[in-house]
C-alpha atoms as a PDB file:
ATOM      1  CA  UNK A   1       0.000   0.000   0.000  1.00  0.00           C
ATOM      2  CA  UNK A   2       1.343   3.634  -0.942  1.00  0.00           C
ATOM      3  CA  UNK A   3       2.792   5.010   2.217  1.00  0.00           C
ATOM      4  CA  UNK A   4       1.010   8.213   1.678  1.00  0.00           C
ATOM      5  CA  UNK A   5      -2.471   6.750   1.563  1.00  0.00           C
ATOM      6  CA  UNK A   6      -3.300   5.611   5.500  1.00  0.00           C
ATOM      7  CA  UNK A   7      -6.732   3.701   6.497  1.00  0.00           C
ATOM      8  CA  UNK A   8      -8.954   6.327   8.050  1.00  0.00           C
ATOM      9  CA  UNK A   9      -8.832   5.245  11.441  1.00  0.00           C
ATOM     10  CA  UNK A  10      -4.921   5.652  11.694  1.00  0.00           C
ATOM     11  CA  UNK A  11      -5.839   9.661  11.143  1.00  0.00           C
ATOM     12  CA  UNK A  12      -8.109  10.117  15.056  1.00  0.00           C
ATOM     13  CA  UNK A  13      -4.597   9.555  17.254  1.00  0.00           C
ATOM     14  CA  UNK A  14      -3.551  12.800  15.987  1.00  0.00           C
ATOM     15  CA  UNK A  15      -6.807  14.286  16.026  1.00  0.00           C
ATOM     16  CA  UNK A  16      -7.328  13.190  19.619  1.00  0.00           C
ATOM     17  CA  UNK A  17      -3.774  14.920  20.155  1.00  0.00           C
ATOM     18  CA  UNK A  18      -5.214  18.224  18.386  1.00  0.00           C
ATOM     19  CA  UNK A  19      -8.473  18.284  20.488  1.00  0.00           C
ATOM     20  CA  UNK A  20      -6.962  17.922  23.751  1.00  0.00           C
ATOM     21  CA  UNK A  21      -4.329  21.066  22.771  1.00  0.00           C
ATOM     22  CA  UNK A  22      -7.169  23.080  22.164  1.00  0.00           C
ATOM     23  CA  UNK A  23      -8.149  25.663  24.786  1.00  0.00           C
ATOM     24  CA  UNK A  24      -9.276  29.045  25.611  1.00  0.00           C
ATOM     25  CA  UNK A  25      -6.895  30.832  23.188  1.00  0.00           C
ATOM     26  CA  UNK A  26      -6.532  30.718  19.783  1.00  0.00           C
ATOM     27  CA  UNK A  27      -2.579  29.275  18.318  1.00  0.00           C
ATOM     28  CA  UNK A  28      -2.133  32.130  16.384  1.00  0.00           C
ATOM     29  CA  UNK A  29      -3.744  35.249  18.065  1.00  0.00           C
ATOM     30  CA  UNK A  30      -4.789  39.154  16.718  1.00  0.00           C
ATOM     31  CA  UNK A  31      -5.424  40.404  20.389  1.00  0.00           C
ATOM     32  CA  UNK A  32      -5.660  43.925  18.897  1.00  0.00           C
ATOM     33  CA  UNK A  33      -8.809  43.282  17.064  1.00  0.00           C
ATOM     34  CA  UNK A  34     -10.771  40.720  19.451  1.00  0.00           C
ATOM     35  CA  UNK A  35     -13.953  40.782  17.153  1.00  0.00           C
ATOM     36  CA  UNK A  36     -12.137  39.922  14.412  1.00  0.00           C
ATOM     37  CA  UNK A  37     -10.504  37.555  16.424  1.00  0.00           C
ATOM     38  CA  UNK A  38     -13.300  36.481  17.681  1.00  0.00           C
ATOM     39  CA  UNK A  39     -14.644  35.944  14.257  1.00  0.00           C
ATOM     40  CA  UNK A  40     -11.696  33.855  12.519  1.00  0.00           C
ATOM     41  CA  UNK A  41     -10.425  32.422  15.668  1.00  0.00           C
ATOM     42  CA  UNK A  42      -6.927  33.868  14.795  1.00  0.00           C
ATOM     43  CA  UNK A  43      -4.631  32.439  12.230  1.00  0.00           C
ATOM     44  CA  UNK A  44      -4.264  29.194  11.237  1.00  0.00           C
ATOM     45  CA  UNK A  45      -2.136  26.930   9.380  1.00  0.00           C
ATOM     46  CA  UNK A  46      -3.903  27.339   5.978  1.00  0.00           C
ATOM     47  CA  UNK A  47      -3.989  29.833   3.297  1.00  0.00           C
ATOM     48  CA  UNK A  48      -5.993  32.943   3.810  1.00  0.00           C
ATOM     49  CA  UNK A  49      -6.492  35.667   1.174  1.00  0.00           C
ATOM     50  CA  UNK A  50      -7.060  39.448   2.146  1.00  0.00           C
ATOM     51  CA  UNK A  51      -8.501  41.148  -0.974  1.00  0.00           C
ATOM     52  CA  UNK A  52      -9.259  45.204  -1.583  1.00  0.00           C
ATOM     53  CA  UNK A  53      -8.840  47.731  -4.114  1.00  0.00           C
ATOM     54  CA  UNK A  54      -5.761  49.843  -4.403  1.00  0.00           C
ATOM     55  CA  UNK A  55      -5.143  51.994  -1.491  1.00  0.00           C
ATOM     56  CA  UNK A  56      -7.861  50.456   0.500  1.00  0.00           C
ATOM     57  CA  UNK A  57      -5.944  49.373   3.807  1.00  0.00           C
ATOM     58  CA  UNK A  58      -4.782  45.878   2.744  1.00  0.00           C
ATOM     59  CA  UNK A  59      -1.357  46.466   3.534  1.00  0.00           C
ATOM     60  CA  UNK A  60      -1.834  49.066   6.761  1.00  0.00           C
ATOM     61  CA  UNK A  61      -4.656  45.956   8.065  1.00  0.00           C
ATOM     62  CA  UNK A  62      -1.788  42.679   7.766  1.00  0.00           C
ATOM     63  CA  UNK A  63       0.803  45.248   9.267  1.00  0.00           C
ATOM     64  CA  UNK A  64      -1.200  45.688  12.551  1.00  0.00           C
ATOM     65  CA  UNK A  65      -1.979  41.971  12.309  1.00  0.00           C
ATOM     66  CA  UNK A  66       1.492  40.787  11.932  1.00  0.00           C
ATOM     67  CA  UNK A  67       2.315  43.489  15.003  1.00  0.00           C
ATOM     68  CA  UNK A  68      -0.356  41.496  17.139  1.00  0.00           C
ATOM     69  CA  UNK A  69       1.263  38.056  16.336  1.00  0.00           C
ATOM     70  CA  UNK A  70       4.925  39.651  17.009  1.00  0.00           C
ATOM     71  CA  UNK A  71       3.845  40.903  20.784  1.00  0.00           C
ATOM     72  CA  UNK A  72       2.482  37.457  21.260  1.00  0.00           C
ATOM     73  CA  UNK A  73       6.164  36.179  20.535  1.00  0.00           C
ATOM     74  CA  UNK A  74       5.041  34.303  17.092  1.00  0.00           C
ATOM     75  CA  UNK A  75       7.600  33.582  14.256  1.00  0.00           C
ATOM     76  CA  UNK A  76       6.626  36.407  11.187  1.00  0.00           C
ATOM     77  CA  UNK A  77       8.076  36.523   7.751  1.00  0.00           C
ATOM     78  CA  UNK A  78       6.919  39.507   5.470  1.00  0.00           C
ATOM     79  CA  UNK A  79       7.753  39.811   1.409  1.00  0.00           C
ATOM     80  CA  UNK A  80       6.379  42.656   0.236  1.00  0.00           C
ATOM     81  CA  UNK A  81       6.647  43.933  -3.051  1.00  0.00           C
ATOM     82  CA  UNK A  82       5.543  47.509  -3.269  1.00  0.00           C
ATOM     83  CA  UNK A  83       7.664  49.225   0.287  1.00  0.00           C
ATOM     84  CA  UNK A  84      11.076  48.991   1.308  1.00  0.00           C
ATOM     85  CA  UNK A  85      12.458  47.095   4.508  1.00  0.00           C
ATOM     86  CA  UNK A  86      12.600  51.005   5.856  1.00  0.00           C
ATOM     87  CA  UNK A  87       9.323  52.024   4.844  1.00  0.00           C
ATOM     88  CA  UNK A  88       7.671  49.372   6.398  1.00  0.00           C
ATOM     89  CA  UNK A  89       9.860  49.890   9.618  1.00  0.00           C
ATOM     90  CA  UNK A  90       8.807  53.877   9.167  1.00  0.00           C
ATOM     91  CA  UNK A  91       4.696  52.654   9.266  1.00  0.00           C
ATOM     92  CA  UNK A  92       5.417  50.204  12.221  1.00  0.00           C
ATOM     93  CA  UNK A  93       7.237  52.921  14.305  1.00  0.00           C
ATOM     94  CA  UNK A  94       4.008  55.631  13.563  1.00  0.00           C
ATOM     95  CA  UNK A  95       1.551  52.864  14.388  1.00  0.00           C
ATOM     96  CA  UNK A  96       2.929  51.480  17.570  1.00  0.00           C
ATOM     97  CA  UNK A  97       4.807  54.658  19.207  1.00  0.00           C
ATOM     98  CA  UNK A  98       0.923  56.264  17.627  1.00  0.00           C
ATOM     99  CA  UNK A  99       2.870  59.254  16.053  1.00  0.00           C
ATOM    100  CA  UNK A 100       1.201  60.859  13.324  1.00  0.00           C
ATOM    101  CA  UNK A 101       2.736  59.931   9.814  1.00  0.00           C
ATOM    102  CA  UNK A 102       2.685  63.361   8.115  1.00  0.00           C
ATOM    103  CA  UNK A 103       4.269  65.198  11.735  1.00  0.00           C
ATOM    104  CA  UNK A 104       7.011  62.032  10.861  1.00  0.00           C
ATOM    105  CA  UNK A 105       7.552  63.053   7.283  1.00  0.00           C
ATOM    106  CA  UNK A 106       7.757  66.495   7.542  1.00  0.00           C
ATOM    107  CA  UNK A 107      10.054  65.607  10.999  1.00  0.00           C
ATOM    108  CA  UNK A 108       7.894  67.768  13.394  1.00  0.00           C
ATOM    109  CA  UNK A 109       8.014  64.651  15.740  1.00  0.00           C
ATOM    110  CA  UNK A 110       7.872  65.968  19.768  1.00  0.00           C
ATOM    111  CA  UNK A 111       9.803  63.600  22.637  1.00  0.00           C
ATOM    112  CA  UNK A 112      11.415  61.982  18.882  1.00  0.00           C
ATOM    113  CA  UNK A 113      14.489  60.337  20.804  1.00  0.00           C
ATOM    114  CA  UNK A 114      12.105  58.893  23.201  1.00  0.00           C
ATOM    115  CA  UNK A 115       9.572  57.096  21.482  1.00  0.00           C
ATOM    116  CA  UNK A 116      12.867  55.991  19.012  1.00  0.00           C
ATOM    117  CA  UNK A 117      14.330  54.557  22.317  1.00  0.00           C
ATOM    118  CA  UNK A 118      11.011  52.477  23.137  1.00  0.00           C
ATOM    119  CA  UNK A 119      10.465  51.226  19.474  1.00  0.00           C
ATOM    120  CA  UNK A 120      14.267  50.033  19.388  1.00  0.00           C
ATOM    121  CA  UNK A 121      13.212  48.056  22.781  1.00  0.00           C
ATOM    122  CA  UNK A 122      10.420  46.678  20.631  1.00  0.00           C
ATOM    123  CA  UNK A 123      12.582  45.807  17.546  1.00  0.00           C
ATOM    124  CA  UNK A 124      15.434  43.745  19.888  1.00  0.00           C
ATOM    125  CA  UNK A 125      12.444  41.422  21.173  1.00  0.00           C
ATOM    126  CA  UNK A 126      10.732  40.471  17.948  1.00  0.00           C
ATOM    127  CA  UNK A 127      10.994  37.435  15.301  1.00  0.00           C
ATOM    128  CA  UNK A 128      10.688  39.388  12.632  1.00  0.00           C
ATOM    129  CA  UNK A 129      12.192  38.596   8.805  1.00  0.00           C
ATOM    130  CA  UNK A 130      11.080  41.275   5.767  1.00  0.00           C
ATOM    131  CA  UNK A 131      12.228  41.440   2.417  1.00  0.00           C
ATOM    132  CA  UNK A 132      11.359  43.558  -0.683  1.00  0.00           C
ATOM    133  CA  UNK A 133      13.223  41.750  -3.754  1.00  0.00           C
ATOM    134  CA  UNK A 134      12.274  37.851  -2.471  1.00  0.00           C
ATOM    135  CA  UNK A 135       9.699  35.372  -2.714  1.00  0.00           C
ATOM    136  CA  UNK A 136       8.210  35.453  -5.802  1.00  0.00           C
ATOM    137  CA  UNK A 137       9.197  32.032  -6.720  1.00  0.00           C
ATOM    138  CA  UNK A 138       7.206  29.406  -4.859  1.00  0.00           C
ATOM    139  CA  UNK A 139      10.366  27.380  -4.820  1.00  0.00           C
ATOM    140  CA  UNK A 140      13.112  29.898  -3.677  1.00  0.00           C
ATOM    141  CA  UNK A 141      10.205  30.550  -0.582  1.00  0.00           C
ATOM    142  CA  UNK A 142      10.359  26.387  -0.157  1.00  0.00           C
ATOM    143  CA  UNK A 143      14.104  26.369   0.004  1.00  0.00           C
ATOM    144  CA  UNK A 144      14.121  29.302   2.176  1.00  0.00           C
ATOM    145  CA  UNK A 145      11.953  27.279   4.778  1.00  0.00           C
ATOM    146  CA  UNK A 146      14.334  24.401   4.813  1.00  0.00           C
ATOM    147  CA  UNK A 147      17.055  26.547   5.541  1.00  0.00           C
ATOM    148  CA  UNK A 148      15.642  27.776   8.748  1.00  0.00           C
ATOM    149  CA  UNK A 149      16.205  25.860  11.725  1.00  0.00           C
ATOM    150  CA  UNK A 150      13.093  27.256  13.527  1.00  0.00           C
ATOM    151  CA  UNK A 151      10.554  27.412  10.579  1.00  0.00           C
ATOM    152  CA  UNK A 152       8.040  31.085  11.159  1.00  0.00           C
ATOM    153  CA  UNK A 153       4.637  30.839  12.204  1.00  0.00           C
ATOM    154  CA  UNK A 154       3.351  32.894   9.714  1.00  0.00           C
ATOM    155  CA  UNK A 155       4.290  34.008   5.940  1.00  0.00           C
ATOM    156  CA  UNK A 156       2.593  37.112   4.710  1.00  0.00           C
ATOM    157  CA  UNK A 157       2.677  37.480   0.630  1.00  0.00           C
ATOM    158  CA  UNK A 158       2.296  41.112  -0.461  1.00  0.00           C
ATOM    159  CA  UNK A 159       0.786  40.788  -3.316  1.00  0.00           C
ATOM    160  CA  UNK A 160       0.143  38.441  -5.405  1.00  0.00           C
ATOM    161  CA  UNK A 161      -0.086  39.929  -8.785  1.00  0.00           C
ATOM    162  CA  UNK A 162       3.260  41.237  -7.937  1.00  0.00           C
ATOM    163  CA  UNK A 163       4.789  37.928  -8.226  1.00  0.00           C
ATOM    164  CA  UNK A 164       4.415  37.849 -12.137  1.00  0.00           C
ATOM    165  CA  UNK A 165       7.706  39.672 -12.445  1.00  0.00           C
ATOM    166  CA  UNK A 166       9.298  36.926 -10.744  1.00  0.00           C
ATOM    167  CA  UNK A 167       9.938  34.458 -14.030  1.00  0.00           C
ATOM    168  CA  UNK A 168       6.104  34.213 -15.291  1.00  0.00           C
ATOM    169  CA  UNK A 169       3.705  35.392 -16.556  1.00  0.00           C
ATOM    170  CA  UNK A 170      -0.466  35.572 -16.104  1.00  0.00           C
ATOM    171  CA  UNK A 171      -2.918  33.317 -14.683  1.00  0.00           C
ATOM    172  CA  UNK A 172      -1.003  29.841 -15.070  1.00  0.00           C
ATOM    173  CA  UNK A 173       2.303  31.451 -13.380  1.00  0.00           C
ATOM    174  CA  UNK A 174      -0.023  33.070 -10.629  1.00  0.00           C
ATOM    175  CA  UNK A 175      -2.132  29.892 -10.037  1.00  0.00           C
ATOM    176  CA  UNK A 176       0.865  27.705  -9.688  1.00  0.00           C
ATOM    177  CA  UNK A 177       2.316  29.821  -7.136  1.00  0.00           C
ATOM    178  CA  UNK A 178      -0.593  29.300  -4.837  1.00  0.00           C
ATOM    179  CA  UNK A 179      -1.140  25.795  -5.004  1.00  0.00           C
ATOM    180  CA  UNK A 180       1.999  25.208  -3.969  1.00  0.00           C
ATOM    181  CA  UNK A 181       2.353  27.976  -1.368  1.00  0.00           C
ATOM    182  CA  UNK A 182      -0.827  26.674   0.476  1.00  0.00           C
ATOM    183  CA  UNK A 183       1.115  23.090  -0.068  1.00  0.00           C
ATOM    184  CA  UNK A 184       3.749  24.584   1.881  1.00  0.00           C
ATOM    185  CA  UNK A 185       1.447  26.061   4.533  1.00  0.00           C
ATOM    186  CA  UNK A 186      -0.693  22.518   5.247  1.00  0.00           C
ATOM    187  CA  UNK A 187       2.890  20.313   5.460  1.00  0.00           C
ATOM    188  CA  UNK A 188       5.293  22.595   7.013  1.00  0.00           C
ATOM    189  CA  UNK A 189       3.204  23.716   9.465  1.00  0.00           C
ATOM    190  CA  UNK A 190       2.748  27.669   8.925  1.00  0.00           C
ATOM    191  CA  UNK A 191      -0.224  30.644   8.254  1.00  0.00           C
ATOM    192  CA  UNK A 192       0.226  32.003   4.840  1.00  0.00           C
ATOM    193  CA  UNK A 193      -1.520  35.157   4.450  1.00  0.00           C
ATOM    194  CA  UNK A 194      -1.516  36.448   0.664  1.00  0.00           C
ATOM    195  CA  UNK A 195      -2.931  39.791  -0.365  1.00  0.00           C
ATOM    196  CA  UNK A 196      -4.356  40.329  -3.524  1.00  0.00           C
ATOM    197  CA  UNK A 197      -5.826  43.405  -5.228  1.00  0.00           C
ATOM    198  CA  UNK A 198      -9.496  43.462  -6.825  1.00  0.00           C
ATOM    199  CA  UNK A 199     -10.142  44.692 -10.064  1.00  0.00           C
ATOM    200  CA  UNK A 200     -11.133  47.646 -10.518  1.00  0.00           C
ATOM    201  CA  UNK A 201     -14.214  47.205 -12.639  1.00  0.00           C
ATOM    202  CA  UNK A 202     -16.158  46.248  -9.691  1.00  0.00           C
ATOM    203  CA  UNK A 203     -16.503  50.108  -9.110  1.00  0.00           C
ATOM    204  CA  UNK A 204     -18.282  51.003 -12.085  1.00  0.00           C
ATOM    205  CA  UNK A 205     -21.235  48.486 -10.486  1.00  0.00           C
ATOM    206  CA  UNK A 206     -24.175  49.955  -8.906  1.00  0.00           C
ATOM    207  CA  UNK A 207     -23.195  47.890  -5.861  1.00  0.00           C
ATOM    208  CA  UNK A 208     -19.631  48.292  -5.303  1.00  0.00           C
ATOM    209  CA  UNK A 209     -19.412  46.223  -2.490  1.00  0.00           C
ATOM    210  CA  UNK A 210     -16.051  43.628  -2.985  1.00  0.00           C
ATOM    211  CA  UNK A 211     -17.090  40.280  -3.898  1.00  0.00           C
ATOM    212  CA  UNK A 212     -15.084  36.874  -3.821  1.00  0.00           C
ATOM    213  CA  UNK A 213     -15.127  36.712  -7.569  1.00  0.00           C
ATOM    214  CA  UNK A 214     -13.791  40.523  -7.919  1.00  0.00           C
ATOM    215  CA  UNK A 215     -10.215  38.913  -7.110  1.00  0.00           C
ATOM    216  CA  UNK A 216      -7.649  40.318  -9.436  1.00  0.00           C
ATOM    217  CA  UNK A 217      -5.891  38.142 -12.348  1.00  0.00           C
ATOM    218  CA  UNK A 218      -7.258  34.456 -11.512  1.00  0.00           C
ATOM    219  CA  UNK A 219     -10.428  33.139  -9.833  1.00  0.00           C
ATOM    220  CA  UNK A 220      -8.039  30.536  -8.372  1.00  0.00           C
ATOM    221  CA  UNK A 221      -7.645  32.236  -5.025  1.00  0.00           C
ATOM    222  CA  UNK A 222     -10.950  32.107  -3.801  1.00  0.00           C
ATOM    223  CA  UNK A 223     -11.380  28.103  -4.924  1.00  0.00           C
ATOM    224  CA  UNK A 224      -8.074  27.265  -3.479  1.00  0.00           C
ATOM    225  CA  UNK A 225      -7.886  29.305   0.014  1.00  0.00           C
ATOM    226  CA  UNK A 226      -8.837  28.086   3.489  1.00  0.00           C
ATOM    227  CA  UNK A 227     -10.000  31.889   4.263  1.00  0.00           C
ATOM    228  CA  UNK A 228     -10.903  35.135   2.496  1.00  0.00           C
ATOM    229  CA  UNK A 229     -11.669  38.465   3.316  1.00  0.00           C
ATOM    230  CA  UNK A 230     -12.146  41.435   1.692  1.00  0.00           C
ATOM    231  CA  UNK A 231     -11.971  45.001   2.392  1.00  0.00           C
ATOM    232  CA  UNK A 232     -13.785  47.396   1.729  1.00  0.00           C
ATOM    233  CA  UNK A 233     -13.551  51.298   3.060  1.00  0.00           C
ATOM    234  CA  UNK A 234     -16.409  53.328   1.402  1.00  0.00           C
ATOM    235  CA  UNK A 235     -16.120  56.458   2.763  1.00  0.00           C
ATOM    236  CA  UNK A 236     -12.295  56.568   1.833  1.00  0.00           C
ATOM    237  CA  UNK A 237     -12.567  60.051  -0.345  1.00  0.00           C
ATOM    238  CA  UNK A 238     -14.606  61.457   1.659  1.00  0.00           C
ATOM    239  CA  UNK A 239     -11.747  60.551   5.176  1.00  0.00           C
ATOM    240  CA  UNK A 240     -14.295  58.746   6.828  1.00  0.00           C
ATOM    241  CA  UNK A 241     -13.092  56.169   9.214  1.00  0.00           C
ATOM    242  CA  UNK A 242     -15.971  53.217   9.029  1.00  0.00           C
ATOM    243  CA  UNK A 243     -13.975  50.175   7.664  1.00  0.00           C
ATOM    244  CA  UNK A 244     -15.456  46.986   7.045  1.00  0.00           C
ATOM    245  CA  UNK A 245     -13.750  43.403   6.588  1.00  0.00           C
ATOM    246  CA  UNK A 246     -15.890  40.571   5.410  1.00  0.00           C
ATOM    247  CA  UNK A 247     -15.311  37.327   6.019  1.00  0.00           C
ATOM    248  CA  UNK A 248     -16.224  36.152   2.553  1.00  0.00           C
ATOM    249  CA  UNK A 249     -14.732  32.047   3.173  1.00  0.00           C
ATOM    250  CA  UNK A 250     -13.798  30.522   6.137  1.00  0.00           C
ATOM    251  CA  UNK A 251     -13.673  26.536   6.333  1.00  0.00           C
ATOM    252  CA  UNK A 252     -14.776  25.360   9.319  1.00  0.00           C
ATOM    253  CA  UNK A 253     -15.371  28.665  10.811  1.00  0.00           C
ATOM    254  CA  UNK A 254     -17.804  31.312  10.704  1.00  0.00           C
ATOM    255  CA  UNK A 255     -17.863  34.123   8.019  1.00  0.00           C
ATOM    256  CA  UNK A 256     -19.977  37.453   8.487  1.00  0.00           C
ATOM    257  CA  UNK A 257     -19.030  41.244   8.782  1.00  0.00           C
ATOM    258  CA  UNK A 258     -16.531  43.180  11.074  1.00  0.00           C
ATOM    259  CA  UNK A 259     -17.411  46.670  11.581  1.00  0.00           C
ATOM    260  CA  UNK A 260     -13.708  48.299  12.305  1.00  0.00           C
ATOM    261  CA  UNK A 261     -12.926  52.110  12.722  1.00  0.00           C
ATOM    262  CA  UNK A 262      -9.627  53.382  10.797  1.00  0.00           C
ATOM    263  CA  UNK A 263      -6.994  55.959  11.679  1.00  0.00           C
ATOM    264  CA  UNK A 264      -5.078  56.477   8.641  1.00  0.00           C
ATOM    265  CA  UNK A 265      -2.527  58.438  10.560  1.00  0.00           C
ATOM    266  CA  UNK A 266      -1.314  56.043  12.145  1.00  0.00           C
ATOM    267  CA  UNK A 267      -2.460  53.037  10.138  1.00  0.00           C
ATOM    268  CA  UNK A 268      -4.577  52.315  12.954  1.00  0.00           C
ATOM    269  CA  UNK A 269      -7.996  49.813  13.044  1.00  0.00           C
ATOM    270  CA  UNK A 270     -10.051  49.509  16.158  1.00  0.00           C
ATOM    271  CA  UNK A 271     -12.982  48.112  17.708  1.00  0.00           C
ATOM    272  CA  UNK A 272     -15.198  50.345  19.080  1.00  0.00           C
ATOM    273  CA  UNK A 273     -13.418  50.946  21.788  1.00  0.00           C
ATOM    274  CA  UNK A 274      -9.464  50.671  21.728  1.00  0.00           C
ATOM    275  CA  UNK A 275      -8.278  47.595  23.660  1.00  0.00           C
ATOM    276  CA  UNK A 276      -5.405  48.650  26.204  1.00  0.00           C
ATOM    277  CA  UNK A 277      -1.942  49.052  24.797  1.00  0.00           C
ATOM    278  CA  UNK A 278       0.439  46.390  26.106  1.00  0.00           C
ATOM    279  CA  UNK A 279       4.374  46.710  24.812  1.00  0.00           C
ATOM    280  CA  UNK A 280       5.273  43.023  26.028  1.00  0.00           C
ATOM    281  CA  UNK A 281       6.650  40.367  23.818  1.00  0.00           C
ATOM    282  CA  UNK A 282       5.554  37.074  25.248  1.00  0.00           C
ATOM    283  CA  UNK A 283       8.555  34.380  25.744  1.00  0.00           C
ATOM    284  CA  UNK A 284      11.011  36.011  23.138  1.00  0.00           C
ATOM    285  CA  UNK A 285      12.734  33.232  20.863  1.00  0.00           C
ATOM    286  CA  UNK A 286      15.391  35.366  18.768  1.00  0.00           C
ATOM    287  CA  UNK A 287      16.074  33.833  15.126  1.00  0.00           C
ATOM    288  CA  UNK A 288      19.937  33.874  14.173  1.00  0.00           C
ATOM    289  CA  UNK A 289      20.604  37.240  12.559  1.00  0.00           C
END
C-alpha cells in the first residue's frame, strides 16, 4: 500500500492529540482586534487571502496583524513587493509609538528620541524577517523554509499579482504559485496570508461592495484558500473612518461582517473601543541574525 495513503482510522490519534491542545486561546492570536478575532479564531495553518482595491488598507490591516502576532512572541516573515524594509519599519514605528505619519515626514516629531528609544526596545524582542526583492518564486520561498532551523509561524505574501515579475507570466504562473504555497502552509506547518488586489471594474457596479469573484488576475484564489476576506472602506474620499472586513470564506469557521474604525494616521484599526496598549513580547525566541 502507498505510504502516503493511510486507512482512516490511523488519522483520530492525531486528532485526539489536536483536540486535547485546544483551549481558551486561539494558536495564532490578533489580540488587537478581538472581534475579528473572535470571528476567525486567529490564524491558522492554511492559506488565507485578504482582498481590496488599491489603497484600500490591505497592507496598513496585515501590518497591525502581523504586530499582534509579534507581541504574542510568534515567528513572522513579510515579502512585500511595493515598500522597502525602511518604509515598512517607518509605518510600524508611527503605528505602535501612535505618532502621526505626516508630523514624521515632515520631521515635526515631539519627545522623537524617546519614542525611538522604546520602538528600538520593541525591535530587539521580535521574530521578525522582511524582504522587498524575495519570494516570488514558490520554490526559492520552499528552500528558504528548509534553511531555517526554527521554521516562522506565519508568511505574509504582499501581493500576489506582484509575483508575475518573478519568471512568469499571467494566470497559469499566478495559479501555480498558490497551489503550492498553500502546499507549503498545510505540510510545514505555517499561516500564509496572501494579499491580492481586486479589479477595478467592480466600481463602475451599482453595488460596489467587494465580492469573492472581484479577485484580481485568476479566480483561483478564492477556490483554493482556506480563508478570504475582503476590504472594503467606502467612505475613503470622503476621510471617513468606518472600515469593514468581510469574512467572505472561512472553512470550518464562521464568516460574516466586522465593523472596524480606521486611523489612517497612524495606520490604525479599532474596535469600538481601543483595547489597552500592552508593549510586552511574550517568551522572546530570537532567530539567528
Amino acid at each position: 500500500m502507498n505510504m502516503d495513503v493511510k486507512p482512516f482510522h490511523r488519522y483520530w490519534e492525531s486528532l485526539k492529540t489536536d483536540l486535547k491542545n485546544r483551549g481558551g486561546e486561539p494558536k495564532l492570536p490578533i489580540d488587537s482586534l478581538p472581534s475579528l478575532n473572535k470571528k476567525i479564531w486567529g490564524f491558522n495553518d492554511k492559506l488565507t487571502i485578504i482582498g481590496a482595491r488599491t489603497s484600500c488598507g490591505k497592507t496598513a490591516l496585515i501590518m497591525q496583524l502581523m504586530i499582534s502576532l509579534l507581541r504574542a512572541g510568534k515567528k513572522v516573515v513579510y515579502m512585500g513587493f511595493e515598500m522597502t524594509q525602511k518604509e515598512l519599519m517607518e509605518r510600524m514605528f508611527s503605528h505602535i509609538e501612535r505618532i502621526d505619519n505626516f508630523e514624521l515626514l515632515t520631521g515635526k516629531v515631539k519627545d522623537l528620541d524617546k519614542k525611538m528609544e522604546s520602538f528600538e526596545k520593541y525591535l530587539e524582542n521580535i521574530q521578525f524577517l522582511a524582504t522587498d526583492n524575495f519570494g516570488k518564486n514558490w520554490k526559492d520561498i520552499n528552500n528558504f523554509i528548509n534553511e531555517l532551523d526554527n521554521p516562522p509561524d506565519v508568511i505574509v505574501i504582499d501581493y500576489i499579482q506582484a509575483i508575475s515579475q518573478g519568471g512568469g507570466e499571467g494566470k497559469i504562473f499566478i495559479d501555480d504559485y498558490i497551489l503550492n504555497f498553500r502546499n507549503m502552509c498545510l505540510t510545514k506547518g505555517f499561516a500564509g496570508v496572501i494579499l491580492s488586489q481586486l479589479n477595478r471594474n467592480s466600481q463602475d457596479r451599482k453595488d460596489k461592495t467587494p465580492q469573492l469573484h472581484d479577485f484580481k488576475g485568476t479566480g483561483f484564489l478564492e477556490e483554493i484558500c482556506d480563508s478570504a476576506w475582503l476590504l472594503d472602506w467606502p467612505g475613503r474620499l470622503n476621510g471617513e473612518k468606518e472600515f469593514v472586513v468581510h469574512v467572505a470564506k472561512n472553512r470550518g469557521g464562521k464568516t460574516g461582517y466586522i465593523n472596524l474604525h480606521y486611523e489612517p494616521k497612524y495606520h490604525l484599526f479599532t474596535d469600538e473601543v481601543e483595547p489597552e496598549r500592552s508593549d510586552a513580547v511574550q517568551n522572546p525566541i530570537h532567530w539567528a541574525d
